[in-house]
C-alpha atoms as a PDB file:
ATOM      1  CA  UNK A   1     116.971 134.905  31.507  1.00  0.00           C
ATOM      2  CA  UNK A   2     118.407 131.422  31.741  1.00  0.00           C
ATOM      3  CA  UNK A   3     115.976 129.650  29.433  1.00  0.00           C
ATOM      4  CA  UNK A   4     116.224 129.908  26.015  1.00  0.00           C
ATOM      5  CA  UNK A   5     113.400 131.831  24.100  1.00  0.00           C
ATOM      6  CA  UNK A   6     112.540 130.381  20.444  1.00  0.00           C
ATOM      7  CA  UNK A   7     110.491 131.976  18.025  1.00  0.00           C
ATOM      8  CA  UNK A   8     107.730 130.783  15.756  1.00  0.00           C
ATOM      9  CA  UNK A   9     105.532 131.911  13.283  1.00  0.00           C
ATOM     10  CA  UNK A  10     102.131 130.546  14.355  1.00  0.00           C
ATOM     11  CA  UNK A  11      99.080 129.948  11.486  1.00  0.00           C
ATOM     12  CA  UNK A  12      96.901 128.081  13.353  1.00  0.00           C
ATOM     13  CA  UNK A  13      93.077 129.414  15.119  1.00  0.00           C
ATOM     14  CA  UNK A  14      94.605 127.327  18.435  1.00  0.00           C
ATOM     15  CA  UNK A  15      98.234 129.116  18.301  1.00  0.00           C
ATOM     16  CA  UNK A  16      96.465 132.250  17.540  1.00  0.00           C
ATOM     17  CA  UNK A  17      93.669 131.869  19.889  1.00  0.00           C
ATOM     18  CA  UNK A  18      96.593 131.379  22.455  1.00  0.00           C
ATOM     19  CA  UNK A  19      97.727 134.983  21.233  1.00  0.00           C
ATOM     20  CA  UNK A  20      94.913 137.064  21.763  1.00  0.00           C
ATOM     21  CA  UNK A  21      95.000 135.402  25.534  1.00  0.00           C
ATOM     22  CA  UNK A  22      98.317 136.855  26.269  1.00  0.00           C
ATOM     23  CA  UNK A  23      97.369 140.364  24.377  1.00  0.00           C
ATOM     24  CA  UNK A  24      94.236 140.699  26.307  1.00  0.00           C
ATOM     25  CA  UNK A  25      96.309 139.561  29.556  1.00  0.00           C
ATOM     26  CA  UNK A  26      98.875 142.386  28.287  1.00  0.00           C
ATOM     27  CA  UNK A  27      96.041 145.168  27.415  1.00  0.00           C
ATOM     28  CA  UNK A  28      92.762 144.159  27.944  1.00  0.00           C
ATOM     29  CA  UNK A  29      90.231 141.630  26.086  1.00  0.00           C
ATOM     30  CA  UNK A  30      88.476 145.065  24.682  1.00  0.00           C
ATOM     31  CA  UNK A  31      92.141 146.189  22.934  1.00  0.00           C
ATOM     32  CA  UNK A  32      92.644 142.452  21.566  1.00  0.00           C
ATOM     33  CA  UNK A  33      92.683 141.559  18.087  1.00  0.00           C
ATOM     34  CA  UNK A  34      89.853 138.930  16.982  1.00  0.00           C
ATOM     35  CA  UNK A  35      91.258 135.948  16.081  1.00  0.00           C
ATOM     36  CA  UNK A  36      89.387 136.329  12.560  1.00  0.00           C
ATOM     37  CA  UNK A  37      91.230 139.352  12.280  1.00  0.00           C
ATOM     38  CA  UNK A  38      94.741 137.630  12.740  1.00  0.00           C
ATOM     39  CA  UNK A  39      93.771 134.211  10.847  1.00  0.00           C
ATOM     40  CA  UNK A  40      92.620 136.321   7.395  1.00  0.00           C
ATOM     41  CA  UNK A  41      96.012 138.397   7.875  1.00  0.00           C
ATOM     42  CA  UNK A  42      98.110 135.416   8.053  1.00  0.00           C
ATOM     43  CA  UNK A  43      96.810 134.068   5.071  1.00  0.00           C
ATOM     44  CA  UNK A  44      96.696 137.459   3.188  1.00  0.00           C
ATOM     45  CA  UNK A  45     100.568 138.244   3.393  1.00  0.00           C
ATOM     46  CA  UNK A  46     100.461 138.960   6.972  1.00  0.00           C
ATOM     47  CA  UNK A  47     102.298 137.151  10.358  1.00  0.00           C
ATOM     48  CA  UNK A  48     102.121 136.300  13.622  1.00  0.00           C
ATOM     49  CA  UNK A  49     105.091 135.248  15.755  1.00  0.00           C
ATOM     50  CA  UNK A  50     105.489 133.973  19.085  1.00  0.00           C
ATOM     51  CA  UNK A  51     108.544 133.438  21.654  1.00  0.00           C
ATOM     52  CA  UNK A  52     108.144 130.730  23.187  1.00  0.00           C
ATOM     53  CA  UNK A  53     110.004 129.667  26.887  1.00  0.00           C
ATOM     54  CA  UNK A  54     109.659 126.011  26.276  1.00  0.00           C
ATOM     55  CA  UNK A  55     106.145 125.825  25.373  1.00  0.00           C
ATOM     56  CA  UNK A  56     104.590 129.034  26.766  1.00  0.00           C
ATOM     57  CA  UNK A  57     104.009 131.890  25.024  1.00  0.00           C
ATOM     58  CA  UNK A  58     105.528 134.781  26.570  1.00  0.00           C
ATOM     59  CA  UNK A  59     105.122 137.331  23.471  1.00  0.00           C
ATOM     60  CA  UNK A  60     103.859 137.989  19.934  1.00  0.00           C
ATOM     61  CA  UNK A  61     104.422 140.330  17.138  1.00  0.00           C
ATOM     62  CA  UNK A  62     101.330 140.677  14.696  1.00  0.00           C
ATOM     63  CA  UNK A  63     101.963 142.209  11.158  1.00  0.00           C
ATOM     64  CA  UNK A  64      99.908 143.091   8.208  1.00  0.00           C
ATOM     65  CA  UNK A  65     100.370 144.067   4.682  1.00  0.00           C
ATOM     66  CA  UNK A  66      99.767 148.277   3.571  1.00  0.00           C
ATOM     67  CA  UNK A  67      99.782 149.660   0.453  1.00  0.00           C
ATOM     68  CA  UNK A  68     100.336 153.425  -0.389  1.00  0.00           C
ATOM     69  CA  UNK A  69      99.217 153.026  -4.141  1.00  0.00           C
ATOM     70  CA  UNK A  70     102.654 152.664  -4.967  1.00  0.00           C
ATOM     71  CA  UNK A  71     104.666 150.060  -3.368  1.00  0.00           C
ATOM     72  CA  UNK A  72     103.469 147.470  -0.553  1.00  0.00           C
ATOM     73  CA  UNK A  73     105.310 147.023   2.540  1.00  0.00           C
ATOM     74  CA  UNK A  74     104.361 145.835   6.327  1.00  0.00           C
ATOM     75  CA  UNK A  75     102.606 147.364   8.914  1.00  0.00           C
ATOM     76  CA  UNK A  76     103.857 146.196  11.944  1.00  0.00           C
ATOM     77  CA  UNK A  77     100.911 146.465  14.342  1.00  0.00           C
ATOM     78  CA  UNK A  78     101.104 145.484  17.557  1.00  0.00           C
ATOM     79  CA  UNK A  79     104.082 143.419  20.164  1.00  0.00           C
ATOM     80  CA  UNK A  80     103.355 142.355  23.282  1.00  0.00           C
ATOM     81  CA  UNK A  81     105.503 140.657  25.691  1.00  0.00           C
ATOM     82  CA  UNK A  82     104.209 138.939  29.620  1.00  0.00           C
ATOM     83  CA  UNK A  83     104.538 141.145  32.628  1.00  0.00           C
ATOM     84  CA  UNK A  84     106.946 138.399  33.700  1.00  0.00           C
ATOM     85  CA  UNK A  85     109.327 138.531  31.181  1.00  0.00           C
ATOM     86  CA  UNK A  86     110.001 142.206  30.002  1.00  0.00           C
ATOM     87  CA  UNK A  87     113.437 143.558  30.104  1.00  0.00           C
ATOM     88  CA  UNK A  88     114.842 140.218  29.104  1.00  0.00           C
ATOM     89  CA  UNK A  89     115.376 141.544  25.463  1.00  0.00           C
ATOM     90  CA  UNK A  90     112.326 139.280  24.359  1.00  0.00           C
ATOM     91  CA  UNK A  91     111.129 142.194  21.960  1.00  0.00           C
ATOM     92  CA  UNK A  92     114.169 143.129  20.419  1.00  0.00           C
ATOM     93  CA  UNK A  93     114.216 139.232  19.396  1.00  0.00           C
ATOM     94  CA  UNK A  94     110.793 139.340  18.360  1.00  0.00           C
ATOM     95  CA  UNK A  95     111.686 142.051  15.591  1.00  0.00           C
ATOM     96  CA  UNK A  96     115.068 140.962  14.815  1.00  0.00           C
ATOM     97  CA  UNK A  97     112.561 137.690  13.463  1.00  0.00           C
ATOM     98  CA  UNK A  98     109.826 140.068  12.094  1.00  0.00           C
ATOM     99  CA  UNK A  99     112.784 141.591   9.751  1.00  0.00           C
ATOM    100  CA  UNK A 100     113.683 137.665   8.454  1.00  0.00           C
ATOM    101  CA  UNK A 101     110.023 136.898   7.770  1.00  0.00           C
ATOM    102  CA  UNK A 102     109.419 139.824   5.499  1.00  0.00           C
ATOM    103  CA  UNK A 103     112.379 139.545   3.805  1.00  0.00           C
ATOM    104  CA  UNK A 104     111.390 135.910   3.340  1.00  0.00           C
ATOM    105  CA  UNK A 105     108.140 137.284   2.127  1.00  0.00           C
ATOM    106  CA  UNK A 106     109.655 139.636  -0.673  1.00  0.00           C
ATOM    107  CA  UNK A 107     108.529 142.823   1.881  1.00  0.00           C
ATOM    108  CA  UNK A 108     111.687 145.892   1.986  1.00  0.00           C
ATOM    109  CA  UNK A 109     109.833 148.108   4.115  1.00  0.00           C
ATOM    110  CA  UNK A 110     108.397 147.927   7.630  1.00  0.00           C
ATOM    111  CA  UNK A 111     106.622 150.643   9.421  1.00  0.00           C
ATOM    112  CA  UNK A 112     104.877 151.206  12.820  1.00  0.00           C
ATOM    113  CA  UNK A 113     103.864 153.961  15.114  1.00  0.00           C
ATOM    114  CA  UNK A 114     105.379 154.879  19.041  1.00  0.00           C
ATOM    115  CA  UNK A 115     105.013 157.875  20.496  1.00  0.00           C
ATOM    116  CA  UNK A 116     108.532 159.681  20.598  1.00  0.00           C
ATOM    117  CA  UNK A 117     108.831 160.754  23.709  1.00  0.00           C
ATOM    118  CA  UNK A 118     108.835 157.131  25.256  1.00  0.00           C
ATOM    119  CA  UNK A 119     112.830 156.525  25.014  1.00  0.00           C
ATOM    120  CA  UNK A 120     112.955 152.907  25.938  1.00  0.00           C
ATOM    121  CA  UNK A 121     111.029 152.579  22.684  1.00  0.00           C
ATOM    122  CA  UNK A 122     113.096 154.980  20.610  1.00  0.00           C
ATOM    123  CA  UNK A 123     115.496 153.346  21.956  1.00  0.00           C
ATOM    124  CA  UNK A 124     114.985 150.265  20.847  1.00  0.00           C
ATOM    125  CA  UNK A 125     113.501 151.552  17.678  1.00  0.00           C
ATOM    126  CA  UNK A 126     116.053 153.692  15.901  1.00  0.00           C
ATOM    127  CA  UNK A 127     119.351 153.087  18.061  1.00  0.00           C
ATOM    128  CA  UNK A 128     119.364 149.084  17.877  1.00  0.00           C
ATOM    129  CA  UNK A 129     117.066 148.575  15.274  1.00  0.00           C
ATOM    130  CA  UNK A 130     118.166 151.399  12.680  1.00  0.00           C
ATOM    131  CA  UNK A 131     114.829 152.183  11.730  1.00  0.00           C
ATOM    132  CA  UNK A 132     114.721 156.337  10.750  1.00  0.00           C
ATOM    133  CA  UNK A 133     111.891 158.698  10.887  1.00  0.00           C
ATOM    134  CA  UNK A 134     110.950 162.125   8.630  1.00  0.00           C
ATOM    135  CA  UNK A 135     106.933 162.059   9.323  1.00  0.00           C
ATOM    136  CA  UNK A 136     105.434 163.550  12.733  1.00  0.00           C
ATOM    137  CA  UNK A 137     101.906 162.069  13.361  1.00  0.00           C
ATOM    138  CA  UNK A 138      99.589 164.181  15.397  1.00  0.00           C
ATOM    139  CA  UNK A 139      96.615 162.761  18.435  1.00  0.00           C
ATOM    140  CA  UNK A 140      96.676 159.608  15.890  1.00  0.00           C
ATOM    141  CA  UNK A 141      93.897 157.423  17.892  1.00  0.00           C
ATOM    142  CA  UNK A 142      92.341 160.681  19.914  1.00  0.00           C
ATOM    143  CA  UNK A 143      92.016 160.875  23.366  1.00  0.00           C
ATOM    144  CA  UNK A 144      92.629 158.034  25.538  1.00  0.00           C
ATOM    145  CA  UNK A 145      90.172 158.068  28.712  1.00  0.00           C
ATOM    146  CA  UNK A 146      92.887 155.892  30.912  1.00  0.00           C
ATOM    147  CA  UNK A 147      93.121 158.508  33.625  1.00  0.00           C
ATOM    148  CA  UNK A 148      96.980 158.574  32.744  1.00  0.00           C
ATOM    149  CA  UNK A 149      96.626 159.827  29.499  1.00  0.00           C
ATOM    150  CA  UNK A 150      93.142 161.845  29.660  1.00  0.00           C
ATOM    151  CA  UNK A 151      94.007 165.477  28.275  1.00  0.00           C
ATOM    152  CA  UNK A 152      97.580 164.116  26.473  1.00  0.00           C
ATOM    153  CA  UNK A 153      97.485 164.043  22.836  1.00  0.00           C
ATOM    154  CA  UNK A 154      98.311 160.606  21.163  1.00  0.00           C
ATOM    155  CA  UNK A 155     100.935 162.551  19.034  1.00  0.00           C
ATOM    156  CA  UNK A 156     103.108 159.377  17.035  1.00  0.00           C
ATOM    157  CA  UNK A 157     106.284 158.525  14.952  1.00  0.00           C
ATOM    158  CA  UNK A 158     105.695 156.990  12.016  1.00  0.00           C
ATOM    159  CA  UNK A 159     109.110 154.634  12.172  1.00  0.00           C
ATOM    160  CA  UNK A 160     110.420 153.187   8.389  1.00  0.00           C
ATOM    161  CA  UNK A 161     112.374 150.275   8.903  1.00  0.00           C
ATOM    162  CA  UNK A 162     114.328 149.700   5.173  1.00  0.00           C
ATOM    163  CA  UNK A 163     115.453 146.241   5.663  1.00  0.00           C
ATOM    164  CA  UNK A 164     117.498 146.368   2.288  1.00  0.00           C
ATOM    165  CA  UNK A 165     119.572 149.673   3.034  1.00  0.00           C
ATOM    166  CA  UNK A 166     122.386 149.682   4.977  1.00  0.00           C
ATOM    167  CA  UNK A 167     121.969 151.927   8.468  1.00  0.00           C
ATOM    168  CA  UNK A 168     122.358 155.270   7.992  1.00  0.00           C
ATOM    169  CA  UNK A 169     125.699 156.224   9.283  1.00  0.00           C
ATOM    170  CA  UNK A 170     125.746 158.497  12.258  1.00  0.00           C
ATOM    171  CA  UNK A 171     128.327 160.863  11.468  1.00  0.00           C
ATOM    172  CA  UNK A 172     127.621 163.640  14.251  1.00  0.00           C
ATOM    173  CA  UNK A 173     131.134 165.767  14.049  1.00  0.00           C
ATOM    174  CA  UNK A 174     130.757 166.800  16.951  1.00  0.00           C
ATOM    175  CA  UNK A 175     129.634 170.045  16.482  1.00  0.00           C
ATOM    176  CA  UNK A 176     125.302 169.022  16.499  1.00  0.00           C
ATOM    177  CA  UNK A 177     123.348 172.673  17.460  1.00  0.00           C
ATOM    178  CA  UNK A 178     120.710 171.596  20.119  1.00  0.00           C
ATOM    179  CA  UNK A 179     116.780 172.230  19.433  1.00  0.00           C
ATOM    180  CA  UNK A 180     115.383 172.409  22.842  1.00  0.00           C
ATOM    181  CA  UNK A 181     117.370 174.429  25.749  1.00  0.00           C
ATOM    182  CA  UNK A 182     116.567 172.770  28.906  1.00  0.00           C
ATOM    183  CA  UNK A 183     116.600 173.344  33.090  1.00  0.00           C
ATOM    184  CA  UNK A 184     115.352 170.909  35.528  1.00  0.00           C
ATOM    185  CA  UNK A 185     111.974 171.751  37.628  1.00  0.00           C
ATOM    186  CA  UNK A 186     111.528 169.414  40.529  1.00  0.00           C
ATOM    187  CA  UNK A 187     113.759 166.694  39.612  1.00  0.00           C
ATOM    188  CA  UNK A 188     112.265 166.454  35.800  1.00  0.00           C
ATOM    189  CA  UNK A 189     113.829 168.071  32.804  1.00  0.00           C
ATOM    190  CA  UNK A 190     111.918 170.903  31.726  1.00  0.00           C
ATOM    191  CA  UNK A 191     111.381 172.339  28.141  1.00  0.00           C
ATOM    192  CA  UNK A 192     112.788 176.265  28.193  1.00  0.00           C
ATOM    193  CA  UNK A 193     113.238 177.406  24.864  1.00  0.00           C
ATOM    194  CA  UNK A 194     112.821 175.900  21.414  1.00  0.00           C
ATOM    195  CA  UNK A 195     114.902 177.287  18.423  1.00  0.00           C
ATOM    196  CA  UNK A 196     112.733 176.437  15.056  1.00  0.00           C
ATOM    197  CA  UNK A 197     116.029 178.467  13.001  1.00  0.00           C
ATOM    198  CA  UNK A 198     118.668 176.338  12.599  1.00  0.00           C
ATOM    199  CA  UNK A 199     119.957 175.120   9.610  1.00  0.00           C
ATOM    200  CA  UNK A 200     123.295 172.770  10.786  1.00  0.00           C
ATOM    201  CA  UNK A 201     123.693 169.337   9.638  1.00  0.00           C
ATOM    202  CA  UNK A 202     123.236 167.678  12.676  1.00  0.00           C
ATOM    203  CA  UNK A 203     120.443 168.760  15.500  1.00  0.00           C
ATOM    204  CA  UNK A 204     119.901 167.526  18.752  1.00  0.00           C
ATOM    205  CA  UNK A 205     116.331 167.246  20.030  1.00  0.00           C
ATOM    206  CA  UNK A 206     116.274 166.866  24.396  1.00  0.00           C
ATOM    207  CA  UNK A 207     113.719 164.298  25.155  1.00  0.00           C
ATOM    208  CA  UNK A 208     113.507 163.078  29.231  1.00  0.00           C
ATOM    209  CA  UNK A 209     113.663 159.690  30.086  1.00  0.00           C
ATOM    210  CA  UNK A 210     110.733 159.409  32.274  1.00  0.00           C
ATOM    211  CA  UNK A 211     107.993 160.587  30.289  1.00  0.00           C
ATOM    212  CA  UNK A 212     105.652 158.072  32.204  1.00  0.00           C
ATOM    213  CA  UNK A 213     106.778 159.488  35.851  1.00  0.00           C
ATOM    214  CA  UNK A 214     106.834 162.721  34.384  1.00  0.00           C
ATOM    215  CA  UNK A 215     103.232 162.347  33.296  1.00  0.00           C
ATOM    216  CA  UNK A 216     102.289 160.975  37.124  1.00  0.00           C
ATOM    217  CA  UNK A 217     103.905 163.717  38.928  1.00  0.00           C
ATOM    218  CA  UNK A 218     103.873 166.734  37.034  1.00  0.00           C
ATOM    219  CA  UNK A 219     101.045 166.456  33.765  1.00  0.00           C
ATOM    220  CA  UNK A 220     100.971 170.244  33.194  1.00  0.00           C
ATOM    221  CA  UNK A 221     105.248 169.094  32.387  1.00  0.00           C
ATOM    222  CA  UNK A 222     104.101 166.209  30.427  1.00  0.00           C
ATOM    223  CA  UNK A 223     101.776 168.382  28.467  1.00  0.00           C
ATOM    224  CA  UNK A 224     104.535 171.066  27.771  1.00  0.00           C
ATOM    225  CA  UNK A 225     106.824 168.019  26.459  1.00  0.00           C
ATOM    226  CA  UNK A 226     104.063 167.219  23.923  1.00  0.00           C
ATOM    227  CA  UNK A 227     103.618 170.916  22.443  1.00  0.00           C
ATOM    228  CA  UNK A 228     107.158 172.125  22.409  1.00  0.00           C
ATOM    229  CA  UNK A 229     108.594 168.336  20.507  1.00  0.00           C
ATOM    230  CA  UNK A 230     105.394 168.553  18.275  1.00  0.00           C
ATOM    231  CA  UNK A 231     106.350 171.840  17.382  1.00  0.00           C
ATOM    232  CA  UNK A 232     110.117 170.932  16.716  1.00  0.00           C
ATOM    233  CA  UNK A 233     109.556 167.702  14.894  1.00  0.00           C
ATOM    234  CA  UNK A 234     106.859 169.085  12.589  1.00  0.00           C
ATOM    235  CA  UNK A 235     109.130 172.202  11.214  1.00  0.00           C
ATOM    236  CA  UNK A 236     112.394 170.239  10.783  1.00  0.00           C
ATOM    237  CA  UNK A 237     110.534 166.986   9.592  1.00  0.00           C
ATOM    238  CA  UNK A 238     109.166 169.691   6.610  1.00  0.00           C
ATOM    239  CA  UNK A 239     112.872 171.172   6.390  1.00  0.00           C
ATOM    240  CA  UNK A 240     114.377 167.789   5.138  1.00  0.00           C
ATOM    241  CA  UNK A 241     115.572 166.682   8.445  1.00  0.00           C
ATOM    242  CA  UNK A 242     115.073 162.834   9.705  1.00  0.00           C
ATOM    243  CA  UNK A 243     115.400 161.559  13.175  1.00  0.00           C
ATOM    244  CA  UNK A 244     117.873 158.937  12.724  1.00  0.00           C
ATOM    245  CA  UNK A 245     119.439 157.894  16.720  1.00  0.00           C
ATOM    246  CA  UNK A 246     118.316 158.385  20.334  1.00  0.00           C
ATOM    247  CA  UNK A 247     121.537 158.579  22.112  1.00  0.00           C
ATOM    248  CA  UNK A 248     121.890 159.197  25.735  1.00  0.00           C
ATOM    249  CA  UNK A 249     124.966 161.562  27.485  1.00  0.00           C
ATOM    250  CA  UNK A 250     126.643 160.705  30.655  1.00  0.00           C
ATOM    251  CA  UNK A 251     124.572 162.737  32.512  1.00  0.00           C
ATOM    252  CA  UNK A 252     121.825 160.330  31.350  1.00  0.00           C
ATOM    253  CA  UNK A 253     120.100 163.330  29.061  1.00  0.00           C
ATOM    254  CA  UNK A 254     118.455 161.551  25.891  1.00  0.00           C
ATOM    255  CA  UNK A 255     118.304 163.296  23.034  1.00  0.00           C
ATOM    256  CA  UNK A 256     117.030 162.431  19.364  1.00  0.00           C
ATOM    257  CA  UNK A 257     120.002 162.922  16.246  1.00  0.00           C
ATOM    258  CA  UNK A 258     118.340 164.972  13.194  1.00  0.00           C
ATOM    259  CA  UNK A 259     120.688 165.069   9.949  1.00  0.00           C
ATOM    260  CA  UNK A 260     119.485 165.808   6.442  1.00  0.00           C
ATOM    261  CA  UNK A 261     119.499 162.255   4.600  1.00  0.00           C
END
């Protein structure tokens, strides 16, 4: 993208008015956040930002403040970028800012949710951002009556961005035992065996990277995808392990790097 995106943390009802007209452009009015909602979060330790080409708002990033009963930290809820500008690298700038606002804010911790079988998320999530996971969330908002998604359980990771650590370093030796043995059915990579016995370092977890065709073609796959990584993540999550990469082979096979922290 030629023109230069700027981001800005917007306080205003107008800027954030403006907001919930891109997020219901982006979802739908229903899914939007009220701009009550966003106004009281702003001014109770939460943000909004927006990127900006020249004056237009072409995304957003909305964050509130959680508390465990321990510590506080920020729940980063929802980013949204315009149909017309995805794949520009508009989001990863939009949470490279979200890191520099909490910090300025006295927050060390960020979480969110994605579901982890969608790798350009992962991606984005764990291999440029650094954030780590070690808890599996199960059909976290129930069944979704999209037509896509009807029968698919809303199965999440809970991602914990520590913005005061340094990235974990991915030593894999070499030597990582893989999780999942695969074969391809019909063009999509198919879920044979899973092995819930291993006890090495370093564990590979096969994920495909077209969940979303695989889901339009094949949903019976899709499903199988769903049980068999629920199953892995949820015994090596309670073993000790964390997922801390996606990394993708040359055959263009993604697969999710477990270690013991």
């Amino acid at each position: 993208m030629k023109e230069e995106v700027s981001i800005r943390n917007l306080q205003t009802v107008t800027e954030l008015e403006k907001v919930r007209e891109l997020e219901a452009q982006i979802w739908s009015l229903e899914d939007s956040v009220p701009v009550n909602q966003t106004v009281a979060a702003v001014k109770n330790g939460g943000f909004v930002l927006g990127a900006f080409v020249r004056e237009k708002l072409i995304g957003f990033q909305y964050s509130f403040p959680g508390f465990d009963g321990t510590k506080a930290y920020l729940c980063s809820h929802s980013l949204g970028i315009h149909p017309d500008y995805r794949a520009f690298g508009v989001g990863e700038k939009l949470k490279w800012a979200q890191k520099k606002t909490a910090l300025l804010k006295g927050y060390e911790l960020i979480t969110w949710t994605y579901d982890p079988l969608e790798t350009v998320n992962a991606n984005l999530n764990l291999h440029k951002l650094g954030g780590v996971c070690s808890t599996y969330m199960e059909d976290v908002y129930g069944e979704m009556n999209d037509g896509l998604n009807t029968g698919m359980a809303t199965d999440r990771f809970l991602v914990e961005w520590r913005l005061k650590s340094e990235n974990v370093k991915r030593d894999l030796g070499g030597d990582a035992q893989q999780v999942i043995r695969t074969d391809q059915f019909n063009e999509n990579l198919s879920p044979v065996e899973i092995h819930l016995n291993l006890t090495h370092d370093t564990l590979f977890v096969s994920v495909p990277g077209n969940f979303q065709r695989i889901k339009t073609e094949d949903f019976s796959l899709a499903k199988q995808w769903r049980e068999a990584t629920r199953k892995v993540f949820n015994h090596y999550f309670k073993e000790g392990y964390t997922a801390i990469d996606l990394l993708k082979d040359k055959e263009n096979h993604y697969y999710y790097v477990l270690q013991k922290l």
